[in-house]
C-alpha atoms as a PDB file:
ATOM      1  CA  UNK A   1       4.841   7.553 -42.582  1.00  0.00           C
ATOM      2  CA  UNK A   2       3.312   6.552 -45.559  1.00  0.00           C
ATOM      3  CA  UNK A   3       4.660   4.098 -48.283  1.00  0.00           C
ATOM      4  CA  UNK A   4       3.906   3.221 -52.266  1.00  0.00           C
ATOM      5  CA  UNK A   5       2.747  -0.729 -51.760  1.00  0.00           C
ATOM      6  CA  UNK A   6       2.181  -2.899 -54.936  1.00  0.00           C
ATOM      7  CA  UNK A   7      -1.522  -2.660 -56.031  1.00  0.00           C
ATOM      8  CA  UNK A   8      -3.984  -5.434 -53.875  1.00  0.00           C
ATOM      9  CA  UNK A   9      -5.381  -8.199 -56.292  1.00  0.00           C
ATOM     10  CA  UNK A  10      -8.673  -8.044 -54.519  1.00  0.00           C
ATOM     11  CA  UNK A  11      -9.445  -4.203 -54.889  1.00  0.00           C
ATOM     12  CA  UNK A  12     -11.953  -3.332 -57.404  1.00  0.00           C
ATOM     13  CA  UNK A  13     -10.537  -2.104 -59.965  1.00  0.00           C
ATOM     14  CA  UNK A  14     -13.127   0.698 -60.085  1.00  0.00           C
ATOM     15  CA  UNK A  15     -12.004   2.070 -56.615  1.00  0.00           C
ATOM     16  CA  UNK A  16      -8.583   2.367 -58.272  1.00  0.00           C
ATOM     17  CA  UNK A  17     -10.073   4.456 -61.056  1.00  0.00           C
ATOM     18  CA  UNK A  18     -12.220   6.380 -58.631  1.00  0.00           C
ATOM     19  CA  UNK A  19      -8.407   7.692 -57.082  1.00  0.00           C
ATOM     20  CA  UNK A  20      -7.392   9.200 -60.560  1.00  0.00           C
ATOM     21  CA  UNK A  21     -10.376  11.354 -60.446  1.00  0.00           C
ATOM     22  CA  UNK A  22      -9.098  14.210 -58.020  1.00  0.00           C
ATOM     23  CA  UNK A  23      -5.898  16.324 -58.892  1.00  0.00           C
ATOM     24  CA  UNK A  24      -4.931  16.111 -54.972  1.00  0.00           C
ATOM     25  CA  UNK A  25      -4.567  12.293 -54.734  1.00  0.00           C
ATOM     26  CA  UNK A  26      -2.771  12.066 -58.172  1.00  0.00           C
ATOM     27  CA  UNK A  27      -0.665  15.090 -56.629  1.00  0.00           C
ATOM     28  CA  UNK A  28      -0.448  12.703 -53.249  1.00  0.00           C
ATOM     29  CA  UNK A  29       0.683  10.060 -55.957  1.00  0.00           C
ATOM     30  CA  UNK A  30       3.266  11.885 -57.879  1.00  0.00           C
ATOM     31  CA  UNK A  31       4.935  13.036 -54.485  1.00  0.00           C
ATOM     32  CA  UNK A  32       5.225   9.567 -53.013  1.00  0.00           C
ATOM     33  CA  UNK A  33       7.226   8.825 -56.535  1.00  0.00           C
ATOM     34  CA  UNK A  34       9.546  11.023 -55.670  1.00  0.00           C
ATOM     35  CA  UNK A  35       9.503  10.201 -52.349  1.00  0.00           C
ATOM     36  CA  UNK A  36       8.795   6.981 -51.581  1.00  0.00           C
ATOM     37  CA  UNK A  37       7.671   7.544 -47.849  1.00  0.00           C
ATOM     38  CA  UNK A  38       7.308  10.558 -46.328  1.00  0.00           C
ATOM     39  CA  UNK A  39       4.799  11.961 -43.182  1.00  0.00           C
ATOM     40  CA  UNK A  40       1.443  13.708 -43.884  1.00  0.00           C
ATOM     41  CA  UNK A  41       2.634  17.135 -42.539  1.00  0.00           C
ATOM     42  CA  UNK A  42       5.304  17.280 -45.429  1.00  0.00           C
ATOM     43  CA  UNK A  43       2.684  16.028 -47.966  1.00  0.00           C
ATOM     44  CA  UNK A  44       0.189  18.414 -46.677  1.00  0.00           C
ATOM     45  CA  UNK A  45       2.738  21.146 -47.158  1.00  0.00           C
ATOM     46  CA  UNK A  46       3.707  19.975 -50.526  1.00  0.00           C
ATOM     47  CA  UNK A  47       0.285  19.637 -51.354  1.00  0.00           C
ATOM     48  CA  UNK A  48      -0.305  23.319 -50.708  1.00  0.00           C
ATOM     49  CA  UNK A  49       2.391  24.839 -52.648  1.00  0.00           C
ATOM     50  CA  UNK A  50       1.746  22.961 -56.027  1.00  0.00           C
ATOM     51  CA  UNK A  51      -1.929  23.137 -55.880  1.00  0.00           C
ATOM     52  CA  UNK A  52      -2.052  26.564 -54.294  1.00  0.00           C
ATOM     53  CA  UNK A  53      -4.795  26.108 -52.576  1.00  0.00           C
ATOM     54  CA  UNK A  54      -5.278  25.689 -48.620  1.00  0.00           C
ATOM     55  CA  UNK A  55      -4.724  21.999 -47.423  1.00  0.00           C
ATOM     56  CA  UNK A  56      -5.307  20.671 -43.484  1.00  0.00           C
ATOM     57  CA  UNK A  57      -4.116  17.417 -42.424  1.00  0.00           C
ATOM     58  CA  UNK A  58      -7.843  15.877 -41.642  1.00  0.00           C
ATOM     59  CA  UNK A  59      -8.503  16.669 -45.630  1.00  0.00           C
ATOM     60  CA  UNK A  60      -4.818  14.850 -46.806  1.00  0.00           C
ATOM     61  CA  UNK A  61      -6.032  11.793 -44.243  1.00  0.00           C
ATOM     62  CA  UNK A  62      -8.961  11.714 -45.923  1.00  0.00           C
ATOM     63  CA  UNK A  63      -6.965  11.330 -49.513  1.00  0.00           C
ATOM     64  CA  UNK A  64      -4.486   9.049 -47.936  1.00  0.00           C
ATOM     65  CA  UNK A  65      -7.432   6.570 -46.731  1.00  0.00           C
ATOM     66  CA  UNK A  66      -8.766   6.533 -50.482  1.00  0.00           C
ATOM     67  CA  UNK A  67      -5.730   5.595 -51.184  1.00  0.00           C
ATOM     68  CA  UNK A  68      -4.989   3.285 -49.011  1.00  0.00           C
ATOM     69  CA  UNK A  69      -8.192   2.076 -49.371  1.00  0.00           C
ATOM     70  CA  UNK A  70      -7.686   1.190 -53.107  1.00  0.00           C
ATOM     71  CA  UNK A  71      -4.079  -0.438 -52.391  1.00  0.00           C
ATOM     72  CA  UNK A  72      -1.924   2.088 -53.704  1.00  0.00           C
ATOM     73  CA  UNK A  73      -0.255   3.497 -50.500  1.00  0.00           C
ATOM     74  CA  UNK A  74       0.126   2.216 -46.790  1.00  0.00           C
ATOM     75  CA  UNK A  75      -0.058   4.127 -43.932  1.00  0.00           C
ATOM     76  CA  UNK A  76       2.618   3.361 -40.920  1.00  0.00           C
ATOM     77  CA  UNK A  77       2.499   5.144 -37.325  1.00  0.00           C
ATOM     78  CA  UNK A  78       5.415   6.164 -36.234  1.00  0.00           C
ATOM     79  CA  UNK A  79       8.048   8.619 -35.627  1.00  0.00           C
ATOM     80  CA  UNK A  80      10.834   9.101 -38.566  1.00  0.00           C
ATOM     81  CA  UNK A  81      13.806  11.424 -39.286  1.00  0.00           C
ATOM     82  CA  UNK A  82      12.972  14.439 -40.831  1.00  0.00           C
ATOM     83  CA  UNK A  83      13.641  13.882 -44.659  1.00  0.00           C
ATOM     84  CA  UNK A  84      12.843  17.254 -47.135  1.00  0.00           C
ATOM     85  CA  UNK A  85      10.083  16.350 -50.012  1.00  0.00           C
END
């Protein structure tokens, strides 16, 4: 599951600004707006039908971990009811 978390104080702020420079993490970004958690299947399938373009889980990890990374998002194991993005 992954959640919107309030930005770290620590985190460079160019790492932030290195996450608004790809359309899929600011796509990752817009859907977790919407949505405030959701799984990485759903996202990856979301992904795919507003970018048109071919997305695989390893790739929207990948994103996530940026993301994550820079303080914007936190990722949470576990198993969640089904909720439509």
């Amino acid at each position: 599951m992954i959640r919107l978390t309030e930005p770290k104080i620590d985190v460079d702020s160019w790492s932030i600004l290195h996450v608004f420079g790809n359309e899929v993490r600011i796509e990752i970004l817009k859907l977790l707006l919407r949505h405030e958690m959701t799984c990485l299947t759903d996202i990856t399938k979301n992904l795919e039908h507003n970018l048109r373009k071919k997305m695989t889980l390893p790739a929207v990890l990948k994103h996530m971990r940026i993301l994550e990374k820079a303080g914007l998002v936190r990722l949470e194991p576990g198993i969640y009811p089904d909720k439509p993005v």
